[in-house]
Protein backbone atom coordinates (compact mmCIF):
# COMPACT_ATOMS: atom_id res chain seq x y z
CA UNK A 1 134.47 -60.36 -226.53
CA UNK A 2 136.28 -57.09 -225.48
CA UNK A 3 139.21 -55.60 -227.34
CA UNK A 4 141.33 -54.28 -224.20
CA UNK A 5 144.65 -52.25 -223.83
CA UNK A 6 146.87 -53.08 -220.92
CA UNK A 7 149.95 -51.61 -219.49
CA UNK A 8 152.52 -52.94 -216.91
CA UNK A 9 154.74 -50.51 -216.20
CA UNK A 10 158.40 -51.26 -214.83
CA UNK A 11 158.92 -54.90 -214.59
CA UNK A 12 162.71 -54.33 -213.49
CA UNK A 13 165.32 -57.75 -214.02
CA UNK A 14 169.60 -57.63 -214.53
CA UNK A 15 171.40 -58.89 -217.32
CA UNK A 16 174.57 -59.01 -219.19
CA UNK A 17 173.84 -56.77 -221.97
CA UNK A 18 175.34 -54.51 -223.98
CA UNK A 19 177.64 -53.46 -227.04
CA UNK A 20 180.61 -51.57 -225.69
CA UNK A 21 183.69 -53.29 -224.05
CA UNK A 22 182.89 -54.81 -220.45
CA UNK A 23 179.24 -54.18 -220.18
CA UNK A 24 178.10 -57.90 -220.67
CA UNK A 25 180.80 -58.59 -217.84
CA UNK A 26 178.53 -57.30 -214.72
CA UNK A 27 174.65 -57.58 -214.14
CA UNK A 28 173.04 -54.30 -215.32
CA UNK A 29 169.52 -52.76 -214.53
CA UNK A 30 167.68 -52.98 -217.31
CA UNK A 31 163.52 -51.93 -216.85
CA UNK A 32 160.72 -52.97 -219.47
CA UNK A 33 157.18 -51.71 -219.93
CA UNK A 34 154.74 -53.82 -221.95
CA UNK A 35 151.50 -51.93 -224.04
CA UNK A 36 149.75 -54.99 -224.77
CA UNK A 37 146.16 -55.66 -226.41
CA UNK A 38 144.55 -58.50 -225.65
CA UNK A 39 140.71 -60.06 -226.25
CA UNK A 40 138.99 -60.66 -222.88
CA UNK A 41 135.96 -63.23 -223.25
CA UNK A 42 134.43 -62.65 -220.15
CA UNK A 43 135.31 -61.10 -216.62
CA UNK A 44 136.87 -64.29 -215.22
CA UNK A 45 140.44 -64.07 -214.67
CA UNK A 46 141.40 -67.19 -217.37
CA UNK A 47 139.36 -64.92 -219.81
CA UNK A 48 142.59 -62.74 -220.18
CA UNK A 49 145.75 -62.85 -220.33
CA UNK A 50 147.81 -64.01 -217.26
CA UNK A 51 150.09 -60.71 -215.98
CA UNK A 52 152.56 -62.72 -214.17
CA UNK A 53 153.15 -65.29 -216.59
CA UNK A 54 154.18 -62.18 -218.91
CA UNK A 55 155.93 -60.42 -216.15
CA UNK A 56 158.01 -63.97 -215.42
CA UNK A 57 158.65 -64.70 -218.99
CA UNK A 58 159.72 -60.94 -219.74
CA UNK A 59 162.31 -61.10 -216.48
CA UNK A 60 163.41 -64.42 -218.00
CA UNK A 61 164.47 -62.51 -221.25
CA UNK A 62 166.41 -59.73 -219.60
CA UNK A 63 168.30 -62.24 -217.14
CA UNK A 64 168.97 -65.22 -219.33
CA UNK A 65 169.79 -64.00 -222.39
CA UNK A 66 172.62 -61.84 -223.57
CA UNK A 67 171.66 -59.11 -226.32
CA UNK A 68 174.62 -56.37 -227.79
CA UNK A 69 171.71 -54.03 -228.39
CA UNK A 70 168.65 -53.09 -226.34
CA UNK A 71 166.64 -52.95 -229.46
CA UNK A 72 167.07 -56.78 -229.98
CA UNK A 73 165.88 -57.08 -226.33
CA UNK A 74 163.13 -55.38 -226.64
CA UNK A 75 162.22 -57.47 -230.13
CA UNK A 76 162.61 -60.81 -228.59
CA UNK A 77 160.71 -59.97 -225.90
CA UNK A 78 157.62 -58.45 -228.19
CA UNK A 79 157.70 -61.65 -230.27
CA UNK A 80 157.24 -63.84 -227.15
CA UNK A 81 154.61 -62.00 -225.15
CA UNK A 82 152.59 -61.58 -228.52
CA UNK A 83 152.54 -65.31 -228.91
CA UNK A 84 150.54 -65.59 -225.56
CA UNK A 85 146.75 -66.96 -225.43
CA UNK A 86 144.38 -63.71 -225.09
CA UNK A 87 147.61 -61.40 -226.69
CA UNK A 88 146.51 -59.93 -229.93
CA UNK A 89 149.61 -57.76 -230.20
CA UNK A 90 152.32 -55.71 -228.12
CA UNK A 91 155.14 -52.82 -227.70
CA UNK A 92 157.66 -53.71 -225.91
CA UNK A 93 159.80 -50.94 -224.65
CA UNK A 94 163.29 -51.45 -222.54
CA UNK A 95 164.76 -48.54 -220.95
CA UNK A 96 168.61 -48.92 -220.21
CA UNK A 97 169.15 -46.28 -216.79
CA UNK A 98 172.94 -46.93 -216.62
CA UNK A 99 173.39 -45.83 -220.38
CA UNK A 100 170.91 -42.68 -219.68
CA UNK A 101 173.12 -41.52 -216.57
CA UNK A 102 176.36 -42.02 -218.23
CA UNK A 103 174.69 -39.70 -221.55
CA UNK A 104 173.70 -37.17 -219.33
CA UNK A 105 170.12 -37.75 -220.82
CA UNK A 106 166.46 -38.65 -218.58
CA UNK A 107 166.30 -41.90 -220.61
CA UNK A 108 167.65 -44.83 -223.04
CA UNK A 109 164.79 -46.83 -224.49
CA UNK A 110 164.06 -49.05 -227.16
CA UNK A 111 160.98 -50.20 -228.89
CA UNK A 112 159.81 -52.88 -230.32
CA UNK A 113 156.13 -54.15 -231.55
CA UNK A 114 154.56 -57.86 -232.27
CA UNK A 115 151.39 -58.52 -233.58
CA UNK A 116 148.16 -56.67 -234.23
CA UNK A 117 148.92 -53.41 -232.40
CA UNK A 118 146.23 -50.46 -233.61
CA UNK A 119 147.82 -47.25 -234.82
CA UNK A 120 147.80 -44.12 -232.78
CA UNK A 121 147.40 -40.84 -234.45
């Protein structure tokens, strides 16, 4: 068995989100990256977990459901993904470009981790 680390970067959906007046009233761009650890038995493809089933579920999230804050977003997303077969744990992090443009700032994320996710430092 192999303890991996995978990434998918920029899995993009729109949703009603948001906390200030009006924001949940038009589709926003909202973009999520997934850090994800998973146990691979073998190199067959059913040996890991299955990218676009996390990719669909994750676009589900953002576009069906309606979240004030991005940091709830990017909990209820961690919680589901980490209850997939071959998912031992994973950091979900959901960057918010229209609220980084109108700050003036590169970037509005939130983070959020579920399951057994090693330490870094």
């Amino acid at each position: 068995m192999i303890r991996s680390r995978l990434d998918l970067r920029g899995i993009r959906a729109s949703g009603h989100h948001g906390a200030r007046p009006g924001e949940q009233d038009r589709p926003q761009e909202f973009v999520v990256d997934l850090e994800l650890w998973v146990d691979v038995a073998d190199d067959t493809i059913g040996a890991t977990a299955d990218y676009r089933r996390l990719v669909e579920r994750t676009r589900e999230i953002v576009e069906r459901e309606t979240f004030d804050l991005i940091e709830s977003m990017a909990d209820r997303i961690a919680r589901e993904v980490a209850g997939f077969e071959h998912v031992l744990g994973v950091t979900a992090i959901v960057h918010k470009p229209d609220a980084a443009a109108r700050l003036g700032v590169d970037d509005v994320t939130a983070r959020a981790t579920s399951g057994d996710v090693p330490r870094e430092g």
